[in-house]
PDB file of N, CA and C in Angstrom:
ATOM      1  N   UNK A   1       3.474 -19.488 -20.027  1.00  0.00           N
ATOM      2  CA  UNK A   1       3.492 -18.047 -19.948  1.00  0.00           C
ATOM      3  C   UNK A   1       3.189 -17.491 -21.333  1.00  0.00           C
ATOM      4  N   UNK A   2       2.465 -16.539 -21.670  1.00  0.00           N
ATOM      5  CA  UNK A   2       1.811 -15.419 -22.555  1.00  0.00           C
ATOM      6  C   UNK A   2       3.130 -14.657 -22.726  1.00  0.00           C
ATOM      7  N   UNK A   3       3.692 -14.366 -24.234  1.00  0.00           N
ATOM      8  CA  UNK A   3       4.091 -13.639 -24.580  1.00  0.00           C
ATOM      9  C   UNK A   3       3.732 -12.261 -24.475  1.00  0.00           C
ATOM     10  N   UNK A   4       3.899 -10.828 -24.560  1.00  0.00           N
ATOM     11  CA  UNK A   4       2.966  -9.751 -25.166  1.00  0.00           C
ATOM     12  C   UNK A   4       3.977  -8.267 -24.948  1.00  0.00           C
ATOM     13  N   UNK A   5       3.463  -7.652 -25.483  1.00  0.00           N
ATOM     14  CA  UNK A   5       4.704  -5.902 -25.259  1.00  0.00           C
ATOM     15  C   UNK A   5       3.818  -5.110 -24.590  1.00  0.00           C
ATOM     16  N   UNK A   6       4.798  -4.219 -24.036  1.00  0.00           N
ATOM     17  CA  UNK A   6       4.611  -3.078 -23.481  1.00  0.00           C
ATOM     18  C   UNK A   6       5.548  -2.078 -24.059  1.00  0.00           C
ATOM     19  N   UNK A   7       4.938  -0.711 -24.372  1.00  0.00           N
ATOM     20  CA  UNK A   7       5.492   0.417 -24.400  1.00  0.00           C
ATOM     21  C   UNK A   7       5.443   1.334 -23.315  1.00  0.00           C
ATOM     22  N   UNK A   8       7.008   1.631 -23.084  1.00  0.00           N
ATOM     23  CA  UNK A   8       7.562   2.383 -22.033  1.00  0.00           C
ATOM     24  C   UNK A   8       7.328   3.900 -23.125  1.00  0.00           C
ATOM     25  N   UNK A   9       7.474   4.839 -21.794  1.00  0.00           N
ATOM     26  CA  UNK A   9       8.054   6.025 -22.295  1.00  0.00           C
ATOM     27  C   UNK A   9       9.978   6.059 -21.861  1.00  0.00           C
ATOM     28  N   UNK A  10      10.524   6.738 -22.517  1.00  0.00           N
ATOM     29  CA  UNK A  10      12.036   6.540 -22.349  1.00  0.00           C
ATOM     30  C   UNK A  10      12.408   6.692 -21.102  1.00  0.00           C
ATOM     31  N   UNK A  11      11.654   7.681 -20.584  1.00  0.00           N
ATOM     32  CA  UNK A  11      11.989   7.455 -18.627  1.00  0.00           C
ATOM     33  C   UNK A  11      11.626   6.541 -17.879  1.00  0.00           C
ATOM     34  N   UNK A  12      10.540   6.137 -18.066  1.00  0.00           N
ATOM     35  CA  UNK A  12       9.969   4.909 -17.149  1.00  0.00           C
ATOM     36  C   UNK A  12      11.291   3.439 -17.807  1.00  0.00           C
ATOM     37  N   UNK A  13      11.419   3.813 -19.303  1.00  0.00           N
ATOM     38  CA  UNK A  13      12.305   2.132 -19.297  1.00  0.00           C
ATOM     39  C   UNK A  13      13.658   2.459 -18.870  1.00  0.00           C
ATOM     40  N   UNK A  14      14.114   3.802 -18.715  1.00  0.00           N
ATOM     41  CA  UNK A  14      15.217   4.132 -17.849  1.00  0.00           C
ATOM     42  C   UNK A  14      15.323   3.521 -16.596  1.00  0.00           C
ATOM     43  N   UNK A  15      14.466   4.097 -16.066  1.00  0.00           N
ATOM     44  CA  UNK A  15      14.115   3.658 -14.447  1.00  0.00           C
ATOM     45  C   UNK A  15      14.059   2.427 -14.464  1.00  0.00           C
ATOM     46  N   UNK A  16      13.472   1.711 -14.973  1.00  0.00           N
ATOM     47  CA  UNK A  16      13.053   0.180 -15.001  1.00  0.00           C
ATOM     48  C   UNK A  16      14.904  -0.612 -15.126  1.00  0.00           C
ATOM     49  N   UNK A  17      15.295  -0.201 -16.013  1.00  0.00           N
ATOM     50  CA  UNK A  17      16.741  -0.850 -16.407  1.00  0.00           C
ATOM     51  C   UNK A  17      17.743  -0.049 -14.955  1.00  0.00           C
ATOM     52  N   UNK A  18      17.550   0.723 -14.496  1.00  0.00           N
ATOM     53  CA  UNK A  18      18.226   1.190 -13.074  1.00  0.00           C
ATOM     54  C   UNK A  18      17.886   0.145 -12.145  1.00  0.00           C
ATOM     55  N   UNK A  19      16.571   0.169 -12.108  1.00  0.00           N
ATOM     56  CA  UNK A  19      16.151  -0.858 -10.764  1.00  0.00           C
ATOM     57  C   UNK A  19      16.528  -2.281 -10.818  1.00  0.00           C
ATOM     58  N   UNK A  20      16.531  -2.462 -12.035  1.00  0.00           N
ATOM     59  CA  UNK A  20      16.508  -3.942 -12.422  1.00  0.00           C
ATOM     60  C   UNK A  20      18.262  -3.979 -12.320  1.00  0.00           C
ATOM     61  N   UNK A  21      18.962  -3.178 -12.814  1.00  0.00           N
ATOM     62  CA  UNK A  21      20.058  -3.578 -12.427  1.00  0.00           C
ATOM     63  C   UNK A  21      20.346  -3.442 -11.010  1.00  0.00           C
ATOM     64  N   UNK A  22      19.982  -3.036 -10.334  1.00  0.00           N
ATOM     65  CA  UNK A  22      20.483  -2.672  -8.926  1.00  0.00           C
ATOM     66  C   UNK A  22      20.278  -3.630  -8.003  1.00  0.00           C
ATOM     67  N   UNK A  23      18.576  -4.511  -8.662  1.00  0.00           N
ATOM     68  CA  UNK A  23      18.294  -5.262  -8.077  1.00  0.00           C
ATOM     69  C   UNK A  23      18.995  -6.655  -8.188  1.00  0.00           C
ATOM     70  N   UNK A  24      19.825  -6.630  -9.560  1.00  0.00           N
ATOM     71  CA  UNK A  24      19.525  -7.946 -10.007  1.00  0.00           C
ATOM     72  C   UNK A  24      18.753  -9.409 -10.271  1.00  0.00           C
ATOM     73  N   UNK A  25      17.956  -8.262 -10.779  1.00  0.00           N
ATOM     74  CA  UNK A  25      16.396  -9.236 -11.760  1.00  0.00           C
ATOM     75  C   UNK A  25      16.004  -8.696 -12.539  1.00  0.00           C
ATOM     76  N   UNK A  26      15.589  -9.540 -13.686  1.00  0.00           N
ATOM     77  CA  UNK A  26      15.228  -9.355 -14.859  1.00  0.00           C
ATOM     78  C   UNK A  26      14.018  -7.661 -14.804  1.00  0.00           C
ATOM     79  N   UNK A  27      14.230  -7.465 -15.763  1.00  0.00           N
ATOM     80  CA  UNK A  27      13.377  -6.383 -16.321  1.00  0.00           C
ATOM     81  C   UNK A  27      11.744  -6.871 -16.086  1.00  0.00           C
ATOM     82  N   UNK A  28      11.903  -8.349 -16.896  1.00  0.00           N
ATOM     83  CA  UNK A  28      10.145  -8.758 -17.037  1.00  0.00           C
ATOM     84  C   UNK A  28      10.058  -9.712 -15.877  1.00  0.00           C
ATOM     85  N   UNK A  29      10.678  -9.732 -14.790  1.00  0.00           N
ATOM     86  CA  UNK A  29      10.249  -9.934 -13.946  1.00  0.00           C
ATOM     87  C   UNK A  29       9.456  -8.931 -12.776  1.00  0.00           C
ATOM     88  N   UNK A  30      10.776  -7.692 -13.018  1.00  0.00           N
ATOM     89  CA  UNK A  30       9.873  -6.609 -12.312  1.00  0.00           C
ATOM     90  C   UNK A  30       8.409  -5.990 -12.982  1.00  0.00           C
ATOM     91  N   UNK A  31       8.313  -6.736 -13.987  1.00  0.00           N
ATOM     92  CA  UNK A  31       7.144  -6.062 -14.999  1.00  0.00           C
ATOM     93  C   UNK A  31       5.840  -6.773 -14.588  1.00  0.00           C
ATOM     94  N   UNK A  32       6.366  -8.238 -14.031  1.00  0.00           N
ATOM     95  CA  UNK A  32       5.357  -9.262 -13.842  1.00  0.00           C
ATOM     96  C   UNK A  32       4.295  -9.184 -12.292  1.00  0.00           C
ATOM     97  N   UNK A  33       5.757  -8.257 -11.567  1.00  0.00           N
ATOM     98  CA  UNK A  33       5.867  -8.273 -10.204  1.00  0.00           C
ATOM     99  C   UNK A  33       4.393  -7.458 -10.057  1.00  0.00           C
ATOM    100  N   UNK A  34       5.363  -5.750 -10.960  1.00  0.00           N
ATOM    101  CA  UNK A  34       4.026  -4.732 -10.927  1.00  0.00           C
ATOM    102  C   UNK A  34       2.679  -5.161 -11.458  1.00  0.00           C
ATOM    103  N   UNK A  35       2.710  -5.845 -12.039  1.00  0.00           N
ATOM    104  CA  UNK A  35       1.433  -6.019 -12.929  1.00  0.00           C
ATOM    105  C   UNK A  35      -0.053  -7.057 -11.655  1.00  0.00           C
ATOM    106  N   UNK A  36       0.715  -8.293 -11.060  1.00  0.00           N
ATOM    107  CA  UNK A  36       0.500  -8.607 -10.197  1.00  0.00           C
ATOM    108  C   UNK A  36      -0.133  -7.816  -9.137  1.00  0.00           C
ATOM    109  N   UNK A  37       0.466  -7.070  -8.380  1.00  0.00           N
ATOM    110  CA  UNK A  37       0.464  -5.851  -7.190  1.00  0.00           C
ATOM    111  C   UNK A  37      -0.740  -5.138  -7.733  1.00  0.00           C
ATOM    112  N   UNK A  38      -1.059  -4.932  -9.352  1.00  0.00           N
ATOM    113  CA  UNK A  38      -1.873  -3.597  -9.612  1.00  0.00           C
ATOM    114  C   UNK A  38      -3.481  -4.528  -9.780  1.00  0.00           C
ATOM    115  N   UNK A  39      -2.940  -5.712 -10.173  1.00  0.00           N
ATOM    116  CA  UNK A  39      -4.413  -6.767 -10.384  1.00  0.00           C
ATOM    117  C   UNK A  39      -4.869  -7.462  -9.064  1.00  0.00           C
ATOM    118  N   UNK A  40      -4.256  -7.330  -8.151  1.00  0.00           N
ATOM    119  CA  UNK A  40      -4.414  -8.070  -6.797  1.00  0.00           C
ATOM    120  C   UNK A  40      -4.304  -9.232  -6.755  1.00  0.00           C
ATOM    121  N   UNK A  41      -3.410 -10.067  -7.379  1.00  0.00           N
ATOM    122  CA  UNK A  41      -3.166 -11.523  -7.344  1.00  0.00           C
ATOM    123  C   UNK A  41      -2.132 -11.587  -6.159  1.00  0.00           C
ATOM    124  N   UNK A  42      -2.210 -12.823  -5.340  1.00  0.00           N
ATOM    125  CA  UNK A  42      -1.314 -12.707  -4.894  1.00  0.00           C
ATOM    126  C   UNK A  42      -0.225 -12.971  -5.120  1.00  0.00           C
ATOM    127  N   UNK A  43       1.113 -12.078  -4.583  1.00  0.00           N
ATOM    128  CA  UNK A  43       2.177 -11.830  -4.760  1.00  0.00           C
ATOM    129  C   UNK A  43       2.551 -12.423  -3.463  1.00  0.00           C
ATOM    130  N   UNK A  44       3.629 -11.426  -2.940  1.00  0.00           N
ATOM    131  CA  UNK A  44       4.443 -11.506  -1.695  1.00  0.00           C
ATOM    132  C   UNK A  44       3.332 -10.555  -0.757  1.00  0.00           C
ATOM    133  N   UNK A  45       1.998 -10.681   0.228  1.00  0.00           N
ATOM    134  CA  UNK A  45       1.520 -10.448   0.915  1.00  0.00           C
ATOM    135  C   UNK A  45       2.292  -9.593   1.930  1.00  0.00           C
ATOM    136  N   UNK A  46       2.101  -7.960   2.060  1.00  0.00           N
ATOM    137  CA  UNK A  46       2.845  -7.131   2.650  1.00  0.00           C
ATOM    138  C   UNK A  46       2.040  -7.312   3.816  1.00  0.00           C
ATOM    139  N   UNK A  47       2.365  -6.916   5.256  1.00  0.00           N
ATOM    140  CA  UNK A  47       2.194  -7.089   6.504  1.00  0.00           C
ATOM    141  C   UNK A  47       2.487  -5.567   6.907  1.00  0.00           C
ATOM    142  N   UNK A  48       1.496  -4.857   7.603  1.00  0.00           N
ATOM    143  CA  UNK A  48       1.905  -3.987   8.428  1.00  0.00           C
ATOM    144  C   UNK A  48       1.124  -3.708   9.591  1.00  0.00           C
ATOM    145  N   UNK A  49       1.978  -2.799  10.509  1.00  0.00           N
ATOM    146  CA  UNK A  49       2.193  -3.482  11.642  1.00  0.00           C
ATOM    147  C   UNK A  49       1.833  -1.750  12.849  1.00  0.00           C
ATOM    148  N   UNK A  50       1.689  -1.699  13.770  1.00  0.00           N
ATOM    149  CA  UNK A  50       1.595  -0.304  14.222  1.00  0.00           C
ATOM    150  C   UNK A  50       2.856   0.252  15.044  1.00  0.00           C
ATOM    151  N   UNK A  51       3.399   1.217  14.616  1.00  0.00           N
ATOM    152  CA  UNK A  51       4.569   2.143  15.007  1.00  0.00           C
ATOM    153  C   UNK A  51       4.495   2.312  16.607  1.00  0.00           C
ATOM    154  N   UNK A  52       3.447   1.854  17.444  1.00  0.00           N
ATOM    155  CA  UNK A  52       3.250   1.928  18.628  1.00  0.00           C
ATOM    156  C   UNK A  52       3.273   3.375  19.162  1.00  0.00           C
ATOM    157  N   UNK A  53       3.257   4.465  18.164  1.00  0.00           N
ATOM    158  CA  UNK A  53       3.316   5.854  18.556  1.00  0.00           C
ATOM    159  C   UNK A  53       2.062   6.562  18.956  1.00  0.00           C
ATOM    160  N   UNK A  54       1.196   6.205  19.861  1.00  0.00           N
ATOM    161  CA  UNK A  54      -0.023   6.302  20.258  1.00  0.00           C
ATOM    162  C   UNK A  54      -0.034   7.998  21.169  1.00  0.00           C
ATOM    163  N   UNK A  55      -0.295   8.742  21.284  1.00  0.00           N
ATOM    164  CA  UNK A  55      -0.553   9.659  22.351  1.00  0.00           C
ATOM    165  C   UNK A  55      -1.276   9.505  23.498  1.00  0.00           C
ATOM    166  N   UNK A  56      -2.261   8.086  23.768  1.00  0.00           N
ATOM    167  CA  UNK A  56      -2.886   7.481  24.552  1.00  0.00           C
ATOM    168  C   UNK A  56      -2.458   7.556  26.273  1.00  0.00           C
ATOM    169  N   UNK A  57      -3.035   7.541  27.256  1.00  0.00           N
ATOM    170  CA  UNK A  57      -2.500   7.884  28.645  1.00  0.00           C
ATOM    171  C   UNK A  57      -2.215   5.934  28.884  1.00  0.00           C
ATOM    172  N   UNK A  58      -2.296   5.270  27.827  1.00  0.00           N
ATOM    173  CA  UNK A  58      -2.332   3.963  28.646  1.00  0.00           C
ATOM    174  C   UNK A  58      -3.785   3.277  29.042  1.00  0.00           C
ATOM    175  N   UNK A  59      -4.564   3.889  29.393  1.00  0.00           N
ATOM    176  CA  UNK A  59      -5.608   3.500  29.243  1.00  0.00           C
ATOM    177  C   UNK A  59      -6.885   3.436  28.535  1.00  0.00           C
ATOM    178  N   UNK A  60      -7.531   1.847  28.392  1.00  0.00           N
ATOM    179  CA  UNK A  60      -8.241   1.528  27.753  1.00  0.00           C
ATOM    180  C   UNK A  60      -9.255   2.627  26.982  1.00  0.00           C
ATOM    181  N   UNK A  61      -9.893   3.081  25.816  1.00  0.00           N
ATOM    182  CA  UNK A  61     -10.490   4.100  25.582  1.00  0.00           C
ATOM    183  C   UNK A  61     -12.051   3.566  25.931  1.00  0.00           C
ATOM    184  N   UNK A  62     -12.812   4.297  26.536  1.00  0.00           N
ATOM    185  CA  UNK A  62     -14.577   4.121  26.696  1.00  0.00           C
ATOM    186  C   UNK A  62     -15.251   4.035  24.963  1.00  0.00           C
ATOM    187  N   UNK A  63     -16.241   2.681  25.080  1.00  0.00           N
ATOM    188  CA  UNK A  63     -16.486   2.503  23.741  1.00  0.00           C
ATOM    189  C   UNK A  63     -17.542   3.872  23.620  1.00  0.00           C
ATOM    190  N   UNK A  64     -17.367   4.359  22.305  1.00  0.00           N
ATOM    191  CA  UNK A  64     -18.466   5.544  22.059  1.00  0.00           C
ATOM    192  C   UNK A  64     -20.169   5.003  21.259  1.00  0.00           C
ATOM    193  N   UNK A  65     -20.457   5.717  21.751  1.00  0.00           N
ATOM    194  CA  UNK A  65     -21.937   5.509  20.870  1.00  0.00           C
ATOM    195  C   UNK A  65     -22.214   6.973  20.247  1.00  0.00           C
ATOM    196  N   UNK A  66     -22.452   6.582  18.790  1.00  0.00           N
ATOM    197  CA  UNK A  66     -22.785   7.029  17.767  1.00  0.00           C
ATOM    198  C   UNK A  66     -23.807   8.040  18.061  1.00  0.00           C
ATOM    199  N   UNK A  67     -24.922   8.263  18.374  1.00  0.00           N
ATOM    200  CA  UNK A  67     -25.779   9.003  19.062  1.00  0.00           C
ATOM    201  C   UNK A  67     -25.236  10.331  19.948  1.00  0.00           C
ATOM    202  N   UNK A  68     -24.625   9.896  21.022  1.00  0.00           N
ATOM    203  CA  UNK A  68     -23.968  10.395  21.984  1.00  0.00           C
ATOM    204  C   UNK A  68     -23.056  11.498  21.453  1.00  0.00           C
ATOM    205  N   UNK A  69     -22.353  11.034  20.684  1.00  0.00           N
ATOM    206  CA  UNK A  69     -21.169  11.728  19.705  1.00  0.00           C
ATOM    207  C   UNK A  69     -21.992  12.758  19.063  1.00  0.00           C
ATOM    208  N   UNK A  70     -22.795  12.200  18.404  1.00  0.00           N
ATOM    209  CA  UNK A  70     -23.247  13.309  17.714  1.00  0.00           C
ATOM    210  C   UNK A  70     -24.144  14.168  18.079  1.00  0.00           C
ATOM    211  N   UNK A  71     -24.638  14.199  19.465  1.00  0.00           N
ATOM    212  CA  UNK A  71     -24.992  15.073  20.149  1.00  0.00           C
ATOM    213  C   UNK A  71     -24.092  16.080  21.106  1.00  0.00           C
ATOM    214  N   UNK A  72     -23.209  15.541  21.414  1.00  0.00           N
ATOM    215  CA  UNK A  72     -22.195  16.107  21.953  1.00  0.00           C
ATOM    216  C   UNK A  72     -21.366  16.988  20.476  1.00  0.00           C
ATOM    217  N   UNK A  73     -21.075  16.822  19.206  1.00  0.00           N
ATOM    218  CA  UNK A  73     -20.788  17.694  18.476  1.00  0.00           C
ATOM    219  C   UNK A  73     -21.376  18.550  17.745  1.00  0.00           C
ATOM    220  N   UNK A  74     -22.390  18.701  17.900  1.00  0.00           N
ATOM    221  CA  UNK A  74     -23.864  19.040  17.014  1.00  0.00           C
ATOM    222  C   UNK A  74     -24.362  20.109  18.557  1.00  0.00           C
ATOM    223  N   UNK A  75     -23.976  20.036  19.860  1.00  0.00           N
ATOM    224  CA  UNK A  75     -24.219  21.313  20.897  1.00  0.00           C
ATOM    225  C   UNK A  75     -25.330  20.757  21.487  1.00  0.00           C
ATOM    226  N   UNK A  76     -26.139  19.707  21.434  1.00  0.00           N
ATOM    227  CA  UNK A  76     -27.519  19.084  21.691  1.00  0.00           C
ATOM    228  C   UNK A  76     -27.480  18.333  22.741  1.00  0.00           C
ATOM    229  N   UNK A  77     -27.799  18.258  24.031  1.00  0.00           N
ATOM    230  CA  UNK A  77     -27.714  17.650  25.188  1.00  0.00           C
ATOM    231  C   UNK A  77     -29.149  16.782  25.251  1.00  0.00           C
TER     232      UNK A  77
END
């Protein structure tokens, strides 16, 4: 592991020493965590998922064509 600093502003290393205590983990671990997350390495791979809150009648939707659509919004038959 690479040594190196970061400068906080006094709120952000506030916050940082809140979380980190709350969490119980290191400071430069949560530092390693974010840094990770912002470079796209992988980390812990988040998963999401659909709320199933659809307004849908249940049935299947008719595939659209592109054309069609835009004749139908554009007033053009």
């Amino acid at each position: 592991m690479k040594k190196t600093s970061v400068y906080l502003s006094e709120d952000d290393a506030a916050r940082l020493g809140r979380v980190a205590a709350a969490s119980g983990r290191p400071q430069s671990e949560l530092i390693r965590e974010g840094i990770r997350f912002v470079i796209g390495a992988p980390a812990a791979r988040r998963h999401f998922r659909s709320l199933a809150k659809g307004h849908g009648g249940g049935k299947p939707y008719a595939r659209w064509k592109s054309r069609e659509l835009f004749r139908k919004l554009m007033g053009k038959r």
